[in-house]
PDB file of N, CA and C in Angstrom:
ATOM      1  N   UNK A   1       1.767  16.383   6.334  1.00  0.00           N
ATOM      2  CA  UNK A   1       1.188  15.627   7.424  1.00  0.00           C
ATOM      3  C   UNK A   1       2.265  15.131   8.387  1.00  0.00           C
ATOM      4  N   UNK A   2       3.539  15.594   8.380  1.00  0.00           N
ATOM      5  CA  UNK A   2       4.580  14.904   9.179  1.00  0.00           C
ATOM      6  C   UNK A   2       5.234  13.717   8.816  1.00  0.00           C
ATOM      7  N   UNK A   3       4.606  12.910   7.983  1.00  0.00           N
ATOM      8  CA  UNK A   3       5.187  12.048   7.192  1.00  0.00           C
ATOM      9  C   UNK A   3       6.051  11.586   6.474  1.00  0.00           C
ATOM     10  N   UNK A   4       7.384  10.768   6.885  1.00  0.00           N
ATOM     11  CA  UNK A   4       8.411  10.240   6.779  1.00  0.00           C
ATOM     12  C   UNK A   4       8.178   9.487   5.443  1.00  0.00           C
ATOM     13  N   UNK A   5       8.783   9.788   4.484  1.00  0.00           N
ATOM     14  CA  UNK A   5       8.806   8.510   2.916  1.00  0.00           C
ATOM     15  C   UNK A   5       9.793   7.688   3.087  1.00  0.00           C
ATOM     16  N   UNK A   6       9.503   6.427   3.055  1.00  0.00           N
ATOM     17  CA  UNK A   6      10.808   5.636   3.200  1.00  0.00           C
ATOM     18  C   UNK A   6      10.467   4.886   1.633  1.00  0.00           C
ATOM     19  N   UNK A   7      10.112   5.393   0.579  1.00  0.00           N
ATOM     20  CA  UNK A   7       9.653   4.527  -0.941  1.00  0.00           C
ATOM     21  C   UNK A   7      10.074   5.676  -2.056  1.00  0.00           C
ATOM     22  N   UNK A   8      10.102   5.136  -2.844  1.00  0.00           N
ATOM     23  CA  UNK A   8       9.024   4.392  -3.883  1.00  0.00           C
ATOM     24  C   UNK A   8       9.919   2.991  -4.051  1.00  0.00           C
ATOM     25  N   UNK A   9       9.081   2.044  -4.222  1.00  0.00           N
ATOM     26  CA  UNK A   9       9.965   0.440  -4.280  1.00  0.00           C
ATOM     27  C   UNK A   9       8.470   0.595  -5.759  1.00  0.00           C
ATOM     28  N   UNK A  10       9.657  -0.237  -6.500  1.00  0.00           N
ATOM     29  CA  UNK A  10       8.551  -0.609  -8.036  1.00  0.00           C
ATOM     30  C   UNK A  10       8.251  -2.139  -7.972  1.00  0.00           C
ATOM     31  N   UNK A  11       9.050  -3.199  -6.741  1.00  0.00           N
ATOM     32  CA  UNK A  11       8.678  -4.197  -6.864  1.00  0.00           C
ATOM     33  C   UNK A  11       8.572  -4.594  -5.635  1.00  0.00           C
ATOM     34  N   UNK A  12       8.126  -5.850  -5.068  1.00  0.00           N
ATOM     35  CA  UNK A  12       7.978  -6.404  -3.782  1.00  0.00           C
ATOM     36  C   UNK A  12       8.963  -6.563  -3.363  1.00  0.00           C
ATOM     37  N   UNK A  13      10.388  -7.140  -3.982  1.00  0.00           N
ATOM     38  CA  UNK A  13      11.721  -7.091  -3.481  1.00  0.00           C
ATOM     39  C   UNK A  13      12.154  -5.808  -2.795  1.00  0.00           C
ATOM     40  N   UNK A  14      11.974  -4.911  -3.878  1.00  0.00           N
ATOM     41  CA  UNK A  14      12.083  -3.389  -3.449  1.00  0.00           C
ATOM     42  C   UNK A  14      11.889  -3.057  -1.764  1.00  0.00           C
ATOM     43  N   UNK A  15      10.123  -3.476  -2.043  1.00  0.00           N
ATOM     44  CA  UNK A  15       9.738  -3.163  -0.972  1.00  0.00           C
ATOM     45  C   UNK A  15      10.488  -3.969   0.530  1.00  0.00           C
ATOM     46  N   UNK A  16      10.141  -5.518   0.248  1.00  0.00           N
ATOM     47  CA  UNK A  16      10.945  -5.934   1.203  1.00  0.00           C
ATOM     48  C   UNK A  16      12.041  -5.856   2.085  1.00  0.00           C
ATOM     49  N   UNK A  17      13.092  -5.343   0.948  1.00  0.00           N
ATOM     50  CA  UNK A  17      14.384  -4.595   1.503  1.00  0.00           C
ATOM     51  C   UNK A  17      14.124  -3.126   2.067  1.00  0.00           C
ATOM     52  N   UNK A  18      13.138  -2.234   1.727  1.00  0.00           N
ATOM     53  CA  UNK A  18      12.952  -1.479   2.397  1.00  0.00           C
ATOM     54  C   UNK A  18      12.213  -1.571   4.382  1.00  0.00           C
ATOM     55  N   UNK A  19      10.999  -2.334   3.627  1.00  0.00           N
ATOM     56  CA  UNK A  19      10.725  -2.605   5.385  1.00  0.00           C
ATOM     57  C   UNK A  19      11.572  -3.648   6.352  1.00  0.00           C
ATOM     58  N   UNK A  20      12.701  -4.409   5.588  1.00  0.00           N
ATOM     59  CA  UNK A  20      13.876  -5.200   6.567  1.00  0.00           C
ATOM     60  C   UNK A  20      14.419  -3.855   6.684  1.00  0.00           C
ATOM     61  N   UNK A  21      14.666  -2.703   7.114  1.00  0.00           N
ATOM     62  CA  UNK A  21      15.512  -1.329   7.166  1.00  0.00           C
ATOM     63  C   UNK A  21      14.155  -0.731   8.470  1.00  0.00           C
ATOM     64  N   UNK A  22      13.441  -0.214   8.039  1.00  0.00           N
ATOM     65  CA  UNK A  22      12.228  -0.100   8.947  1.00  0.00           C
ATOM     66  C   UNK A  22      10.571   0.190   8.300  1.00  0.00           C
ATOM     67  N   UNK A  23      10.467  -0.654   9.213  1.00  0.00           N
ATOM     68  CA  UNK A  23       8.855  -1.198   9.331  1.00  0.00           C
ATOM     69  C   UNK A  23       7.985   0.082   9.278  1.00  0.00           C
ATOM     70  N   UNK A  24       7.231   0.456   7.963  1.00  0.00           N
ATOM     71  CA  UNK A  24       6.468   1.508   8.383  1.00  0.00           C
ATOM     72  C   UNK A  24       5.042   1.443   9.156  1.00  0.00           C
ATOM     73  N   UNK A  25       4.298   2.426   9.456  1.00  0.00           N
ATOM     74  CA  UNK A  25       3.239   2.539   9.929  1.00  0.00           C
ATOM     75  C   UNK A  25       2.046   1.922   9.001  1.00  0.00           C
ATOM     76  N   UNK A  26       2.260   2.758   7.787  1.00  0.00           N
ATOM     77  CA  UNK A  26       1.157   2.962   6.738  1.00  0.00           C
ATOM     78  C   UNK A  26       1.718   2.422   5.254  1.00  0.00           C
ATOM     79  N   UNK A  27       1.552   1.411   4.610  1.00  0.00           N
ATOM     80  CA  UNK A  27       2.093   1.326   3.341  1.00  0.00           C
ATOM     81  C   UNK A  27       0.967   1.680   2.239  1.00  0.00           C
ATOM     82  N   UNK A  28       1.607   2.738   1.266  1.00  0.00           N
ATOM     83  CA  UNK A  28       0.304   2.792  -0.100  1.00  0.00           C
ATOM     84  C   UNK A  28       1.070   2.135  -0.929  1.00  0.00           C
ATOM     85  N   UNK A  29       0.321   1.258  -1.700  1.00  0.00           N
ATOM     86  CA  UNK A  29       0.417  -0.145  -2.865  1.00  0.00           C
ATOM     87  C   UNK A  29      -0.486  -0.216  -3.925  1.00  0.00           C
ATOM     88  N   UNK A  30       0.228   0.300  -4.733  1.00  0.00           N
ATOM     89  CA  UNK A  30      -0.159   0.230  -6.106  1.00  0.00           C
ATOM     90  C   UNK A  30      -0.675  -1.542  -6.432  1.00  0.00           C
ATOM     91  N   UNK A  31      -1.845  -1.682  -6.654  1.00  0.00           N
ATOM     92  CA  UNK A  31      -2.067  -3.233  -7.106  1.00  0.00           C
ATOM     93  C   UNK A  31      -0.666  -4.054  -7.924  1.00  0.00           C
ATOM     94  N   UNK A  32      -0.787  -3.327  -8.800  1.00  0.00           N
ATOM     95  CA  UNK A  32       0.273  -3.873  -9.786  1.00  0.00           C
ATOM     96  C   UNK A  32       1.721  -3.292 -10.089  1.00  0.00           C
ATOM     97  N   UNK A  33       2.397  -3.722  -9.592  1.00  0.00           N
ATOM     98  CA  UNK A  33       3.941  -3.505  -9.671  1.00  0.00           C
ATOM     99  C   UNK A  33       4.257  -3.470 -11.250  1.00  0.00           C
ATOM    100  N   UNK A  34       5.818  -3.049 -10.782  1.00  0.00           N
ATOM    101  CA  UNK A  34       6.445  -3.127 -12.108  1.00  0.00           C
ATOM    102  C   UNK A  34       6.595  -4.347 -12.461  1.00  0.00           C
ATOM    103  N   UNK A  35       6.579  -4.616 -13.668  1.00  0.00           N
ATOM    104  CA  UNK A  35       7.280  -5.849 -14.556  1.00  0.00           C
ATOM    105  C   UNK A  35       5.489  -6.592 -14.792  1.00  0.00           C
ATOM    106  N   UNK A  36       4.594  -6.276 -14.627  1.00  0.00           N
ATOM    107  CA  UNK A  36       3.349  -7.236 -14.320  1.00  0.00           C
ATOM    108  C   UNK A  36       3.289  -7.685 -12.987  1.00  0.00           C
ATOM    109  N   UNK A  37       3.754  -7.577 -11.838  1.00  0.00           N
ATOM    110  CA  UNK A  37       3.742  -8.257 -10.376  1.00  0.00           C
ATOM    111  C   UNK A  37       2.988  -7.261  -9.651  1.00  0.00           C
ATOM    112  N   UNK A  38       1.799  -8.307  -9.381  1.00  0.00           N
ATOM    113  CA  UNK A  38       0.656  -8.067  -8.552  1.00  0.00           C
ATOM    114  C   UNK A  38       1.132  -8.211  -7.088  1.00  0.00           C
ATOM    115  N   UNK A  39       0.625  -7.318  -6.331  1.00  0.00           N
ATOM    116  CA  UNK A  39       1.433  -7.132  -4.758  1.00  0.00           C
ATOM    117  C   UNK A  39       0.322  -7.836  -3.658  1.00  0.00           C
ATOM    118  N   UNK A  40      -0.141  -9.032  -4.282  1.00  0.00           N
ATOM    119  CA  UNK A  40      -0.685  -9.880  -3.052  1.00  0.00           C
ATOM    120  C   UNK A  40       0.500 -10.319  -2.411  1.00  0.00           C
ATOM    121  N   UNK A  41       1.127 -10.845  -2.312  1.00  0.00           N
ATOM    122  CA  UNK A  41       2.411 -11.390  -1.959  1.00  0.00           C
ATOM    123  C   UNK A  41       2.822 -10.273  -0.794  1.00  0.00           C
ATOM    124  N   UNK A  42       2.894  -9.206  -1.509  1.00  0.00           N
ATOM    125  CA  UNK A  42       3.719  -7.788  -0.609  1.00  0.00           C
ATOM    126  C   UNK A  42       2.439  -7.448   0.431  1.00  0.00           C
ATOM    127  N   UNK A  43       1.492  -7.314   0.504  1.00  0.00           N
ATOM    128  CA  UNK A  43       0.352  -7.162   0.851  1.00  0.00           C
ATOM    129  C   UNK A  43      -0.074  -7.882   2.427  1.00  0.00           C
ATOM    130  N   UNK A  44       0.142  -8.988   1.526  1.00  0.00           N
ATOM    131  CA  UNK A  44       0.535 -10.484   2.603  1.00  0.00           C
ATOM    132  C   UNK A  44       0.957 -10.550   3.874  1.00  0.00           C
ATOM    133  N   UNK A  45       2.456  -9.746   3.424  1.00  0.00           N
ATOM    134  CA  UNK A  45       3.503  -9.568   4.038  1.00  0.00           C
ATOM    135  C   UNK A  45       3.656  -8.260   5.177  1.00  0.00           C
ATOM    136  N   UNK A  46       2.897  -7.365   4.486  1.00  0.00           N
ATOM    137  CA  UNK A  46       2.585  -5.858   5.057  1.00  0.00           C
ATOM    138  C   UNK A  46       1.382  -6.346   6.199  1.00  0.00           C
ATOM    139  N   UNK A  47       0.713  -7.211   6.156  1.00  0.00           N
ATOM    140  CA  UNK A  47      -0.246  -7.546   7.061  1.00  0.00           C
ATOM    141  C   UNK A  47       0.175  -8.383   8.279  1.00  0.00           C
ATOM    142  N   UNK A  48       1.272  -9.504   7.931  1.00  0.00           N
ATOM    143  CA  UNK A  48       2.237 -10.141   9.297  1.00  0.00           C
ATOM    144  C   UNK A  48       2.662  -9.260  10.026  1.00  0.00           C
ATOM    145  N   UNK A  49       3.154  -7.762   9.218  1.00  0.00           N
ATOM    146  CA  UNK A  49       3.965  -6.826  10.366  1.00  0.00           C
ATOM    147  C   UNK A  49       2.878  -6.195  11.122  1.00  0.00           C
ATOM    148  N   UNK A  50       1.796  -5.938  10.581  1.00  0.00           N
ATOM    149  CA  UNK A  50       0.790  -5.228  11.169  1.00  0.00           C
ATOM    150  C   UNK A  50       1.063  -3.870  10.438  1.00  0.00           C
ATOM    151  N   UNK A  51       1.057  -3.520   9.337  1.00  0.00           N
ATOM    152  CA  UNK A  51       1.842  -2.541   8.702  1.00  0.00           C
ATOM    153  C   UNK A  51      -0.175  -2.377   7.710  1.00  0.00           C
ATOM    154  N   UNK A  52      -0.735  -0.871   8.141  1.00  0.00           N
ATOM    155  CA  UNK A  52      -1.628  -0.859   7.231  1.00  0.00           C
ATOM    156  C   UNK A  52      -1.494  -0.836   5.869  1.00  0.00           C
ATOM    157  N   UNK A  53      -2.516  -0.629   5.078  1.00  0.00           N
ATOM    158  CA  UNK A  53      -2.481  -0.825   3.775  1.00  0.00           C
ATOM    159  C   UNK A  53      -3.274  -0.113   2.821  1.00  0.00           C
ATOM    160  N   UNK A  54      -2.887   1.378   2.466  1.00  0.00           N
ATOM    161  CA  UNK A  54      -3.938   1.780   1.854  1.00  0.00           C
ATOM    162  C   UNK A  54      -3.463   1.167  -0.077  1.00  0.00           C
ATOM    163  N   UNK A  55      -4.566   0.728  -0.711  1.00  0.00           N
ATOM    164  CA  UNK A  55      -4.400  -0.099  -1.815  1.00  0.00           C
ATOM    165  C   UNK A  55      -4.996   1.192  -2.623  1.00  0.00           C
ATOM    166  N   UNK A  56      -4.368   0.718  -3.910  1.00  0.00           N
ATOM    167  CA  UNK A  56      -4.494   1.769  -4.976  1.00  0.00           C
ATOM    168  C   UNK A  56      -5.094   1.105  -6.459  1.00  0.00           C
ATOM    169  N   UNK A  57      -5.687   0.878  -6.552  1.00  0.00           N
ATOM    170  CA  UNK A  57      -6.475  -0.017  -7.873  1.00  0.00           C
ATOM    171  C   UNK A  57      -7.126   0.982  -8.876  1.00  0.00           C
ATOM    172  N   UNK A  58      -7.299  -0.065  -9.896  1.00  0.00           N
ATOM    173  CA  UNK A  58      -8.356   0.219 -11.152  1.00  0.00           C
ATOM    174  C   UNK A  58      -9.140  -0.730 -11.145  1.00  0.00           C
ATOM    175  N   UNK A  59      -9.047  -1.813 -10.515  1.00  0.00           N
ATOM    176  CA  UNK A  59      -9.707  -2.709 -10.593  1.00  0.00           C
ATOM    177  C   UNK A  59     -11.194  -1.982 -10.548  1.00  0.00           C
ATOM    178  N   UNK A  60     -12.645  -3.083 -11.156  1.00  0.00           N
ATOM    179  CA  UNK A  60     -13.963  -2.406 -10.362  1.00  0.00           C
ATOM    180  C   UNK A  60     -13.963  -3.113  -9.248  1.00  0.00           C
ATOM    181  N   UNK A  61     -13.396  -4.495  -9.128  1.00  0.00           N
ATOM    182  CA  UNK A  61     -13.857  -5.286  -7.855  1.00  0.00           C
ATOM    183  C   UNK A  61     -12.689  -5.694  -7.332  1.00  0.00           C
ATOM    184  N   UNK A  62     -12.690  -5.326  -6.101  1.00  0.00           N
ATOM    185  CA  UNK A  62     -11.464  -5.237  -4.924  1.00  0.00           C
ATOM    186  C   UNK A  62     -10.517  -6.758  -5.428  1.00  0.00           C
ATOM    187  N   UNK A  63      -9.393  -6.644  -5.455  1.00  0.00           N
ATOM    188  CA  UNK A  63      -8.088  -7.887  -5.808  1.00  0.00           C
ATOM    189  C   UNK A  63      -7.973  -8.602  -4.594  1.00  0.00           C
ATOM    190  N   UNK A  64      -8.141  -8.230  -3.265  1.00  0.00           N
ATOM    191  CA  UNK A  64      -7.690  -8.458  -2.411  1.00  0.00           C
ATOM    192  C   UNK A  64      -8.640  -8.601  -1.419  1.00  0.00           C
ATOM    193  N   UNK A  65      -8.881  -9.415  -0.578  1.00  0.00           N
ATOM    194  CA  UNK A  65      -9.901  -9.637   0.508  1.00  0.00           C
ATOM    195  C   UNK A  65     -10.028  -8.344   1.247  1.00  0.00           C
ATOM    196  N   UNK A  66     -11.371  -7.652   1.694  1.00  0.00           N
ATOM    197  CA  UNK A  66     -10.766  -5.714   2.168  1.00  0.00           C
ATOM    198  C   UNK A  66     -10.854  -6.450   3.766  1.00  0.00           C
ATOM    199  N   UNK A  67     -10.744  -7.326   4.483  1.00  0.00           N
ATOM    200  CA  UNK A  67      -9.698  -6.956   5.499  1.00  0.00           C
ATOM    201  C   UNK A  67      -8.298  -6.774   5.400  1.00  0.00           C
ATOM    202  N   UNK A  68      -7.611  -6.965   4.278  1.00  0.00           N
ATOM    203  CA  UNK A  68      -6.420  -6.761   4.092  1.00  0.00           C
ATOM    204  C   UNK A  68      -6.161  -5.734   3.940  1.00  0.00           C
ATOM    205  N   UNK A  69      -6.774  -4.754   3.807  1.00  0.00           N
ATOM    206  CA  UNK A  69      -6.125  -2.854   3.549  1.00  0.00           C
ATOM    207  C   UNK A  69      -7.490  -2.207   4.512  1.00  0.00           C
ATOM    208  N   UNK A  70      -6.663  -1.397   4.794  1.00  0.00           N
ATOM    209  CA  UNK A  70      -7.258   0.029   5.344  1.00  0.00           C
ATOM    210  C   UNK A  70      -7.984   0.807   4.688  1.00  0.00           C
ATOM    211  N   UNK A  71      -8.028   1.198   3.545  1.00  0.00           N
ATOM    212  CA  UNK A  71      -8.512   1.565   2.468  1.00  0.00           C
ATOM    213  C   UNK A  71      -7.969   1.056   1.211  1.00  0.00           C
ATOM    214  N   UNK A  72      -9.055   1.868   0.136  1.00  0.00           N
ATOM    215  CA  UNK A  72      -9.008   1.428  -1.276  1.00  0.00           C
ATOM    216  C   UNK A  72      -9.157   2.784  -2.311  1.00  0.00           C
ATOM    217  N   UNK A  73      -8.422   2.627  -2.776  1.00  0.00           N
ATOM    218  CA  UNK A  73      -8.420   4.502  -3.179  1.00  0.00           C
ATOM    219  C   UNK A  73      -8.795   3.812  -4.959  1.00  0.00           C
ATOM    220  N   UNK A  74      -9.288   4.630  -5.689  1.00  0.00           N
ATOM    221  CA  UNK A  74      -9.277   4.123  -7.383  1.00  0.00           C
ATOM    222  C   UNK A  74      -8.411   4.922  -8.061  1.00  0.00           C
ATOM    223  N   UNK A  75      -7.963   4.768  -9.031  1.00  0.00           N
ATOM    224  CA  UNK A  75      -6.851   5.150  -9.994  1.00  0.00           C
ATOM    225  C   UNK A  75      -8.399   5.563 -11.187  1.00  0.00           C
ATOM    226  N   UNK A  76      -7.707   6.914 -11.550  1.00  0.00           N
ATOM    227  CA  UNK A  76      -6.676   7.625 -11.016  1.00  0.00           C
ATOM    228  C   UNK A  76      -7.150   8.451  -9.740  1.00  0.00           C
ATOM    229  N   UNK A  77      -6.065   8.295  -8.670  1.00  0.00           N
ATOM    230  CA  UNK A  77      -6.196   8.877  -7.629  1.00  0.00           C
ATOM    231  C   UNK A  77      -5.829   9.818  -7.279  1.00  0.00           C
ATOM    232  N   UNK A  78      -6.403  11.080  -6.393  1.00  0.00           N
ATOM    233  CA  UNK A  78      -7.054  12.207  -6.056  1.00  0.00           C
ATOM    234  C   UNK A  78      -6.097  12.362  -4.934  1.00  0.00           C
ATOM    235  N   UNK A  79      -5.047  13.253  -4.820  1.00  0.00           N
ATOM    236  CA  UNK A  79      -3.997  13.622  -3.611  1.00  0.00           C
ATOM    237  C   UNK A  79      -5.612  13.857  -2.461  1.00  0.00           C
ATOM    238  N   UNK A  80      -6.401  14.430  -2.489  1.00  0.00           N
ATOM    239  CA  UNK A  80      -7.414  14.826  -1.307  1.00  0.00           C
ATOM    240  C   UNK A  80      -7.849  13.458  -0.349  1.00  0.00           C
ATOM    241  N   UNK A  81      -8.033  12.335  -1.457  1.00  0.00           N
ATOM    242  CA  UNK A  81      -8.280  11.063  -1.277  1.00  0.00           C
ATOM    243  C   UNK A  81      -7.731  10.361  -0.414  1.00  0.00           C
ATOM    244  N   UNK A  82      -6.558  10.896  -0.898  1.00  0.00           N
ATOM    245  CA  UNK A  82      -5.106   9.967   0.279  1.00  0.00           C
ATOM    246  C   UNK A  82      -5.378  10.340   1.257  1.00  0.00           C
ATOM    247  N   UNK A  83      -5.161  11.818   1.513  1.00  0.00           N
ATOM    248  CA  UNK A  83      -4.511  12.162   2.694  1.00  0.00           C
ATOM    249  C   UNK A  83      -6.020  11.689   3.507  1.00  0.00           C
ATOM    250  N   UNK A  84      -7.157  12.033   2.688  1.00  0.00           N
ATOM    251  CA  UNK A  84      -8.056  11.741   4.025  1.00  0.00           C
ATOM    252  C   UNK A  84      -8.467  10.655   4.604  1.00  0.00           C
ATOM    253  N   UNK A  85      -8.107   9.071   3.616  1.00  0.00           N
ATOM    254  CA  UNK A  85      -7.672   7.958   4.593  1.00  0.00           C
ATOM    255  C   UNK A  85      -6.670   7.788   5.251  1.00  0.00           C
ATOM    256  N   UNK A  86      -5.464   8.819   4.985  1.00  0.00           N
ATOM    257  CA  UNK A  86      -4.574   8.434   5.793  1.00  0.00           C
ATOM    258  C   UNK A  86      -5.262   9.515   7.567  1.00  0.00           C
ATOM    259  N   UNK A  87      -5.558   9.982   6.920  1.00  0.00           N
ATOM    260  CA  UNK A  87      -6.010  11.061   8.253  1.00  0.00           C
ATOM    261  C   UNK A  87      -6.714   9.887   9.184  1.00  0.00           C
ATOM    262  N   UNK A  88      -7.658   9.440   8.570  1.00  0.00           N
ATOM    263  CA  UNK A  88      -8.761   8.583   9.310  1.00  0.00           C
ATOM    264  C   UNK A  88      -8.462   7.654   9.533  1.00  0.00           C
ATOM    265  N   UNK A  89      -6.690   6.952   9.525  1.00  0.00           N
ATOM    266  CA  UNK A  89      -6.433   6.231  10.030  1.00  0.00           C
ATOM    267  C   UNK A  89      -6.133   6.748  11.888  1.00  0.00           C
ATOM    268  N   UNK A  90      -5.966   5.148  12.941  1.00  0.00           N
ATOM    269  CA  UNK A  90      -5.910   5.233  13.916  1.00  0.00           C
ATOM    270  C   UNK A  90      -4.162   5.861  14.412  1.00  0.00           C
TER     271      UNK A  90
END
């Protein structure tokens, strides 16, 4: 799809130091990080930049308020899945 990887970050720190480097378009976020750390926090944060959010859960019922992501994909997730919210993003 033309798509630049600037990841994999296993924690919100991770991530942080990655988007202080550059700010992506589209972030996909695994609910739950490494160590047990849930990525409301990172999420949070991905939403001040204006940085979408496609979320990746097992949850049955969304973790996160869904104006906060762009989509919601379920685990285990389906490469077809991705790409076609990422497609249907703006």
């Amino acid at each position: 799809m033309g798509a630049e990887v600037i990841g994999p970050a296993a924690t919100s720190a991770d991530a942080e130091r990655l988007i202080a480097e550059q700010v992506p378009d589209v972030a996909i976020v695994d609910y739950n990080l490494r160590g047990g750390e849930l990525a409301s926090g990172l999420i949070d944060k991905l939403n001040e930049l204006a940085v979408r959010v496609v979320l990746i859960s097992g949850y049955a019922t969304l973790p996160v308020p869904p104006e906060k992501v762009a989509a919601v994909l379920q685990k285990p997730m389906v490469e077809e899945e991705l790409l076609a919210a990422l497609r249907a993003m703006p």
